[in-house]
Structures are given as structure tokens and as C-alpha cells.
Protein backbone atom coordinates (compact mmCIF):
# COMPACT_ATOMS: atom_id res chain seq x y z
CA UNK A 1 16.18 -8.08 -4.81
CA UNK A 2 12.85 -9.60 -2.72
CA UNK A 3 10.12 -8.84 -5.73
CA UNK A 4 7.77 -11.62 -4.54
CA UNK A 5 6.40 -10.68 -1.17
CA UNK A 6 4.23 -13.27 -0.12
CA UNK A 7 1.94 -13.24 2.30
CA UNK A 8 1.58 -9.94 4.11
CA UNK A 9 -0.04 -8.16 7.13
CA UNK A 10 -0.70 -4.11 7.25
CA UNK A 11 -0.17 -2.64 10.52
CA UNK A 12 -2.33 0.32 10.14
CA UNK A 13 -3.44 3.07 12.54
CA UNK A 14 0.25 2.74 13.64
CA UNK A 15 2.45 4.96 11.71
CA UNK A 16 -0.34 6.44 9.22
CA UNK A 17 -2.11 8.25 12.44
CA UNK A 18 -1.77 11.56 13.16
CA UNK A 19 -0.84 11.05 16.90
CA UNK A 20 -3.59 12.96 18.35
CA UNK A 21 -6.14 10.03 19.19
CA UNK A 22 -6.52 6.10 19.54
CA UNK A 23 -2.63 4.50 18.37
CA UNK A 24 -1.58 1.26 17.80
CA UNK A 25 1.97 1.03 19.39
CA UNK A 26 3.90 -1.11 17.47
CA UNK A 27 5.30 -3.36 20.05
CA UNK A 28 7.78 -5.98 19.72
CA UNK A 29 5.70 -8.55 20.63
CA UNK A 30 3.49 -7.85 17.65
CA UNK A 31 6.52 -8.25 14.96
CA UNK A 32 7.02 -11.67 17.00
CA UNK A 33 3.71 -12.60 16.24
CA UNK A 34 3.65 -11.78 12.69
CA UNK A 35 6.52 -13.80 12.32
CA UNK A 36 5.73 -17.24 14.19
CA UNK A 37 1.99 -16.68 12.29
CA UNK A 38 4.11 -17.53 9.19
CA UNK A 39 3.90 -14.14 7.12
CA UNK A 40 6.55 -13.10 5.03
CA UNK A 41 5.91 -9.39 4.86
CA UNK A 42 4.71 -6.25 6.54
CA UNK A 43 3.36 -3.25 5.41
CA UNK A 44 4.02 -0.79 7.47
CA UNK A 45 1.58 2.92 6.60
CA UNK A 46 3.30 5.70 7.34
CA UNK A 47 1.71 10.11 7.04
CA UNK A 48 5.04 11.52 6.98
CA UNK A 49 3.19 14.70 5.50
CA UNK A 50 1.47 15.29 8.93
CA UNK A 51 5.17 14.66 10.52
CA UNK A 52 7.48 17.32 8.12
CA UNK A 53 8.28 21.02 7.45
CA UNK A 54 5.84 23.06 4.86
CA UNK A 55 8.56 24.69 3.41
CA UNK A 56 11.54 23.82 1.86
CA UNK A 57 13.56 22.02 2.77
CA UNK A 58 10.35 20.05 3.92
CA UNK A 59 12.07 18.36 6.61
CA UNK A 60 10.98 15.25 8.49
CA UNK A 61 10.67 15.34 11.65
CA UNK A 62 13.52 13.17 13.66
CA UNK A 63 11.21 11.58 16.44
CA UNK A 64 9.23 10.18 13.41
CA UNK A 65 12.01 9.08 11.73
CA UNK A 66 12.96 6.91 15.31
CA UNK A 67 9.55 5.52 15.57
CA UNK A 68 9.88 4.26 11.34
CA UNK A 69 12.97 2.68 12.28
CA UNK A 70 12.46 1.17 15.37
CA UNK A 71 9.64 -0.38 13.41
CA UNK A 72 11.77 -1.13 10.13
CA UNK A 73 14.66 -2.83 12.26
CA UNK A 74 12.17 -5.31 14.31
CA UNK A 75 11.03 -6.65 11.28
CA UNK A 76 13.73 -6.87 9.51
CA UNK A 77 15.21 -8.30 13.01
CA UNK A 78 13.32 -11.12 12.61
CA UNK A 79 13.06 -12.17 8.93
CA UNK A 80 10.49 -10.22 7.78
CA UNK A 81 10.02 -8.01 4.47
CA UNK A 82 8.83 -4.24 4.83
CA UNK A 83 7.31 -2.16 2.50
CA UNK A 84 7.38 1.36 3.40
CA UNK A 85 5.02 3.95 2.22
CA UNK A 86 3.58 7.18 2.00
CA UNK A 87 0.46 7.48 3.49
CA UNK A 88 -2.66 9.55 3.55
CA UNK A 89 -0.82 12.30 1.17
CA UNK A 90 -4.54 14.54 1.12
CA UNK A 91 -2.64 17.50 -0.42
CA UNK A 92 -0.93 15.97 -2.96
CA UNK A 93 -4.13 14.04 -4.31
CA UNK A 94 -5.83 17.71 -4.04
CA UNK A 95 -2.72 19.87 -5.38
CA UNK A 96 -0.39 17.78 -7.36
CA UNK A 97 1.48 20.85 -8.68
CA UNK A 98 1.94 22.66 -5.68
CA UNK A 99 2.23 20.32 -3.59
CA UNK A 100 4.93 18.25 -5.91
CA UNK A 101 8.47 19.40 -4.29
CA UNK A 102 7.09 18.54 -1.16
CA UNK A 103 6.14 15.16 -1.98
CA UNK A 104 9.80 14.72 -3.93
CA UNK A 105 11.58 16.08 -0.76
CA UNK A 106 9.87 13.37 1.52
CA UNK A 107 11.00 10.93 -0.96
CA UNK A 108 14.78 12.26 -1.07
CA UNK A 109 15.19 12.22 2.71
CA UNK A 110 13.57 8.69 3.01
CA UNK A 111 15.38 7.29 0.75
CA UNK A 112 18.70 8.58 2.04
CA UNK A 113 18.43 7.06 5.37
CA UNK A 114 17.06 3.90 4.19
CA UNK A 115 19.40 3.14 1.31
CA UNK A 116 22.31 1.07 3.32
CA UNK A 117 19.27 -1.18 4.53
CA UNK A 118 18.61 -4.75 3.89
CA UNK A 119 17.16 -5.56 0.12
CA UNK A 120 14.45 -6.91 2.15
CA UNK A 121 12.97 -3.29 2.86
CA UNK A 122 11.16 -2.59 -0.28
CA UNK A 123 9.57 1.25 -0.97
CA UNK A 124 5.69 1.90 -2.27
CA UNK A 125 6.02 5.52 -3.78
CA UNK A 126 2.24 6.22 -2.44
CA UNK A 127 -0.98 5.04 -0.86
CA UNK A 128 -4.31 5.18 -3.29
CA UNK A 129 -3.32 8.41 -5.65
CA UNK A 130 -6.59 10.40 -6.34
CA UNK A 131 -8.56 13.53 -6.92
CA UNK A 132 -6.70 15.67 -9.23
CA UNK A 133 -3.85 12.96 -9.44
CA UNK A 134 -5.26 11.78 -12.62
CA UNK A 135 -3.36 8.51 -14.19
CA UNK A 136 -1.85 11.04 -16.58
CA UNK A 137 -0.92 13.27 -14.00
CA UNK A 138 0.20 10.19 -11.46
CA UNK A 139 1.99 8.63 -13.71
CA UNK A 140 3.86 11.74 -14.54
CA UNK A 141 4.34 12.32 -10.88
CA UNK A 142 5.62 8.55 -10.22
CA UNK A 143 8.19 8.66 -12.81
CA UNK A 144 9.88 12.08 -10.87
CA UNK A 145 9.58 10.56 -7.70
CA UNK A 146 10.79 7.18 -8.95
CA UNK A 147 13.68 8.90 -10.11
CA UNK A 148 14.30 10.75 -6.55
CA UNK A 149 14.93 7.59 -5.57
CA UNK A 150 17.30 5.79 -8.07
CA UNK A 151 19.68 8.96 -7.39
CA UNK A 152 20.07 7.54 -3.60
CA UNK A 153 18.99 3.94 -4.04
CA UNK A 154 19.82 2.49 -7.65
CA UNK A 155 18.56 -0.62 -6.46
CA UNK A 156 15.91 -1.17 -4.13
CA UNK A 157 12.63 -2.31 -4.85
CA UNK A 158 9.82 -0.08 -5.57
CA UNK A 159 5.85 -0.61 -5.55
CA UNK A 160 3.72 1.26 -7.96
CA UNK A 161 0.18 1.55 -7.83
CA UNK A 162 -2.73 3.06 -10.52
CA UNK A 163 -4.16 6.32 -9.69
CA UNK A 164 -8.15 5.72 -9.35
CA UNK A 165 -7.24 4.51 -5.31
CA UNK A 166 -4.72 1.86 -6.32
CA UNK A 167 -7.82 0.46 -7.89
CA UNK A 168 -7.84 -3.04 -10.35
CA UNK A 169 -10.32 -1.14 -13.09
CA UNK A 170 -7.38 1.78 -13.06
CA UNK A 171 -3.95 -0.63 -14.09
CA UNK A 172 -4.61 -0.12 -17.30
CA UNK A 173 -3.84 3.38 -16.87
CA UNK A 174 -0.30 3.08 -15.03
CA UNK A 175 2.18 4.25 -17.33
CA UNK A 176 5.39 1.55 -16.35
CA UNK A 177 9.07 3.16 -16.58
CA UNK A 178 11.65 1.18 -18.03
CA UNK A 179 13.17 0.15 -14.35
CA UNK A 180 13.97 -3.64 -13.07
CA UNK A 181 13.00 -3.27 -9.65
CA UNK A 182 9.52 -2.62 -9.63
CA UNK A 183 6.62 -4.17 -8.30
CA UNK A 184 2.98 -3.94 -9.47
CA UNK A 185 0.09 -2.73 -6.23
CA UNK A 186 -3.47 -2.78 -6.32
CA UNK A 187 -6.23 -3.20 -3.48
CA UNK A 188 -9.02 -5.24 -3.97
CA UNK A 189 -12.39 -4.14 -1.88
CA UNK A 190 -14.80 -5.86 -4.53
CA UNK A 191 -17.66 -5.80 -4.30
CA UNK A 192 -17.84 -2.94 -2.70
CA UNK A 193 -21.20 -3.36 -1.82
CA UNK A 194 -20.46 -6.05 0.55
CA UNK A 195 -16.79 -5.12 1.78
CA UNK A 196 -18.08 -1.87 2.54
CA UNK A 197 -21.31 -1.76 4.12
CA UNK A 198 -22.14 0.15 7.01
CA UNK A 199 -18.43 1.72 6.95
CA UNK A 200 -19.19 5.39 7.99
CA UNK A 201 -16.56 6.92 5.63
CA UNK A 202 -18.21 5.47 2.70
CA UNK A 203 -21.17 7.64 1.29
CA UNK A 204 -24.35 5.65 1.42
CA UNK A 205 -22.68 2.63 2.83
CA UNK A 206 -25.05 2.63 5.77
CA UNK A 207 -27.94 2.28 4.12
CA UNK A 208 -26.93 -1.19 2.27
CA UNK A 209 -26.82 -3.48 5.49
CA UNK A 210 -27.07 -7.20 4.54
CA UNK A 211 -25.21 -7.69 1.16
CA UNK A 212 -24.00 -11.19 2.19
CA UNK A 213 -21.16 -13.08 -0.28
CA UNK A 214 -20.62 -16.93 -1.40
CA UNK A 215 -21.29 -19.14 -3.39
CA UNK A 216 -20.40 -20.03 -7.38
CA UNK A 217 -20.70 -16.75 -9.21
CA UNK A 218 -19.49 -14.55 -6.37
CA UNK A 219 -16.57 -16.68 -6.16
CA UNK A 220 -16.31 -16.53 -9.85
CA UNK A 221 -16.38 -12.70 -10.10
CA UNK A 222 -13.22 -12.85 -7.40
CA UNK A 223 -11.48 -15.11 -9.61
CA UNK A 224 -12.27 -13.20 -13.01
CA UNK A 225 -10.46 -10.03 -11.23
CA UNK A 226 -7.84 -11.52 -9.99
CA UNK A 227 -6.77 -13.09 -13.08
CA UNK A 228 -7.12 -10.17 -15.50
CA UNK A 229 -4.67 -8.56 -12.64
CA UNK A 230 -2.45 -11.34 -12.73
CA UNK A 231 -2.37 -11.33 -16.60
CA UNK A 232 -1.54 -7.76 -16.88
CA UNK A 233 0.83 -8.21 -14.79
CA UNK A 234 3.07 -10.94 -16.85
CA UNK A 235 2.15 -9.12 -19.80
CA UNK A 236 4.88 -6.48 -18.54
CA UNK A 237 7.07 -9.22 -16.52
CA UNK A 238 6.09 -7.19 -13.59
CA UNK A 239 5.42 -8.89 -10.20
CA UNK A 240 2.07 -7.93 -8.62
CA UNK A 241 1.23 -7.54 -5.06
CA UNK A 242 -2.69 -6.76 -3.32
CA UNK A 243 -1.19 -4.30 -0.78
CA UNK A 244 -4.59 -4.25 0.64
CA UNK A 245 -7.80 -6.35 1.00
CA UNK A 246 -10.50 -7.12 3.67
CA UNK A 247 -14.28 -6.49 4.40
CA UNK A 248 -15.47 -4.21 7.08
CA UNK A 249 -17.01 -5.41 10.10
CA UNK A 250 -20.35 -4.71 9.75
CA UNK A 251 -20.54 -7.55 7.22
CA UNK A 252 -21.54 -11.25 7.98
CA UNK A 253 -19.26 -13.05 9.63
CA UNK A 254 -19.70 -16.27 8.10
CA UNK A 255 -19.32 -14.27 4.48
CA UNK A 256 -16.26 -12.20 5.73
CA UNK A 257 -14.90 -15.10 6.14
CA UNK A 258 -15.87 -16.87 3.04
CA UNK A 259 -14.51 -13.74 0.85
CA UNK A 260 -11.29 -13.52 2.57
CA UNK A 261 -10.43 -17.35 2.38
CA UNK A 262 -11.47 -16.75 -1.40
CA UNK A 263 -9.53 -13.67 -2.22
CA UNK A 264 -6.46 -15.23 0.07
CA UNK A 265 -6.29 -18.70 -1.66
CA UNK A 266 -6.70 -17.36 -5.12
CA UNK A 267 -3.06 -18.54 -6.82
CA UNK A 268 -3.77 -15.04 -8.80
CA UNK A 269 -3.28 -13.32 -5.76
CA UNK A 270 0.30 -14.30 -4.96
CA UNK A 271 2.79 -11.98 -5.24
């Protein structure tokens, strides 16, 4: 079982798009790349809600299935780990009851065809859990789907994440089950105010241009959150991995890249 990831690249707007505008085409030549660059993992986004059936039996669609494992196989081709998720799951976060079988039935078929793969190929049950998926209700939620998967794939490792958008402030709110193969997620955007600025999707964010970051205490405040993380974390022997982190372009350059090297060389960080 591969529970320590390492370092790790996302390729989003891949998989996770809806196919009807701008698509990154996962080409081999990017898998190649990944690999020489000396990263050990790749994260790989995928909306299978926008690609299956609304009714039972909720069935994926086969030319999405291709494209997943034409991706799956050319990292795993060359060395690389893969965590596999589900991505941008709107009705779920907004209708956890009724949208429940659904999001079990995704599971089910997923982990079906992916159970005979390498160990390497590791499963994160879902991207940033939300709205009405409260931690009481998400962690309810996890456990079922959690268990959807142990009846195909007994072994495999799978990432959990706190509702409250897979957010630091919300792990103490993720409800563990009593499983050996599970691996700890959170993202890490803070401060907001600075990795956020000027994004359009943000409320408000466009009106707080010029946050810049560096120096002692906003190094500091990195460290601090990374290492309460980190010690929750071995509290419950459970591995953790920062399934996402970065600033948004509209920030200075100089302090993008001062955060990132931060965030990136903190040993707290390591998964």
C-alpha cells in the first residue's frame, strides 16, 4: 500500500471539465514531463456526475471511462502514483439525501473497474464536500461510500477529506472509520486574502488587489498551520496529504513565489 505520496502535481481542467469549452488534453508527453520533473504523484480531477445516467443504475458513461484510463495507465506506465477523484459533485453538496445513491453508484462502478489495478492508484472519495454536506452529514456519507468500496477493493488506498471545502480549520470535524488504508486530505489557500485576490469566483476578491506575502510572521502563520495539520494527523497514525495548494495569478509574482517555496518546503507538508 503507497500511503505517502510525495510530491504531487494536479492536472486540472482535464478530466473535471465538462467538455463543452477550453480542455486540457492530457497528452503523453505531459505524464513524461511530470515524471523526468521528479514528482511522485498525480492527481488526476475527474466530474463523473456531468458524464453518468440520472437514474438508476446511474451509469457512467464508457467514452469517459476510456479517457480515465488512458490517463490512469500513462501514469502508472511510467512510475507515477494516481489519486483518482470525484470532482465538482454540485448536487451532492446541495442534496446529500437525494442525491446519495447516485453518488454510491459512481463509487461502485469505479471501483469495480479499477480494483485489479496497481496499489499505486490510490482513490479520494470527494473533492471539497460543502453546503448541506455538513461534517455530520459528510462524515456519515464517507463512511457509506467508504464501505462501497471495501466490498470491491478491500485494499486500496483511500483519501478522506473534512467537509468545510477540504478545509485545515474543518479536520477536527472528520469523523475517521476504523480502516488501515486511509489517507488524511486537506487544501491549504491561506491566507486567503492573498492566494485569492482578484480570482473572479471568489466574492469580493477583486476588490483586495495588492495583499503581498513574506517575511517572518507570514512565514510563521504557514508553519503554525501546517503543523497543527501534521499533529492531528499522527495523533490518529493517519498519513496526511495537501491535495491542493497555490495562489492565483493576480498575486505578486515575487510573493507567489515566496508562499509556494514556503508552503512546499515545509517538512509538515510531506505526505
Amino acid at each position: 500500500m503507497h500511503r505517502r505520496l510525495g510530491r504531487g502535481i494536479n492536472f486540472g481542467n482535464a478530466l473535471d471539465a465538462l467538455g463543452g469549452g477550453p480542455e486540457l488534453p492530457l497528452e503523453e508527453r505531459y505524464f513524461d514531463e511530470v515524471a523526468e520533473a521528479g514528482f511522485a504523484t498525480v492527481r488526476l480531477p475527474v466530474r463523473w456526475p456531468a458524464h453518468a445516467g440520472a437514474a438508476p443504475p446511474y451509469a457512467i458513461d464508457p467514452a469517459l471511462f476510456r479517457r480515465v484510463d488512458a490517463a490512469v495507465g500513462a501514469a502508472l506506465d511510467r512510475g507515477l502514483r494516481v489519486v483518482l477523484n470525484v470532482h465538482h459533485h454540485h448536487e451532492l453538496c446541495a442534496a446529500p439525501d437525494e442525491q446519495l445513491p447516485r453518488f454510491l453508484a459512481l463509487w461502485r462502478q469505479i471501483a469495480v473497474r479499477y480494483a485489479g489495478h496497481p496499489e499505486r492508484l490510490c482513490f479520494e472519495l470527494l473533492n471539497e464536500p460543502r453546503g448541506r454536506l455538513t461534517p455530520s452529514r459528510w462524515n456519515a456519507v464517507l463512511a457509506e461510500a467508504l464501505a462501497v468500496v471495501r466490498a470491491a477493493d478491500p485494499g486500496r488506498t483511500v483519501i478522506i477529506g473534512p467537509a468545510g471545502m477540504n478545509g485545515l480549520d474543518a479536520l477536527s470535524a472528520l469523523a475517521v472509520p476504523d480502516d488501515g488504508n486511509l489517507v488524511a486530505t486537506i487544501h491549504y489557500y491561506a491566507p486567503f486574502e492573498f492566494t485569492h485576490q482578484g480570482a473572479g469566483w471568489v466574492a469580493g476578491a477583486g476588490r483586495r488587489l495588492g495583499r503581498t506575502w513574506g517575511g517572518a510572521a507570514d512565514e510563521d502563520a504557514v508553519r503554525a498551520d501546517l503543523a497543527g495539520a501534521a499533529a492531528w494527523g499522527r495523533a490518529r497514525r493517519l498519513p496526511l496529504f495537501i491535495g491542493e495548494f497555490g495562489a492565483y495569478a493576480e498575486a505578486d509574482m515575487l510573493s507567489r513565489a515566496r508562499w509556494t517555496a514556503c508552503v512546499r518546503a515545509e517538512p509538515s507538508a510531506s505526505a
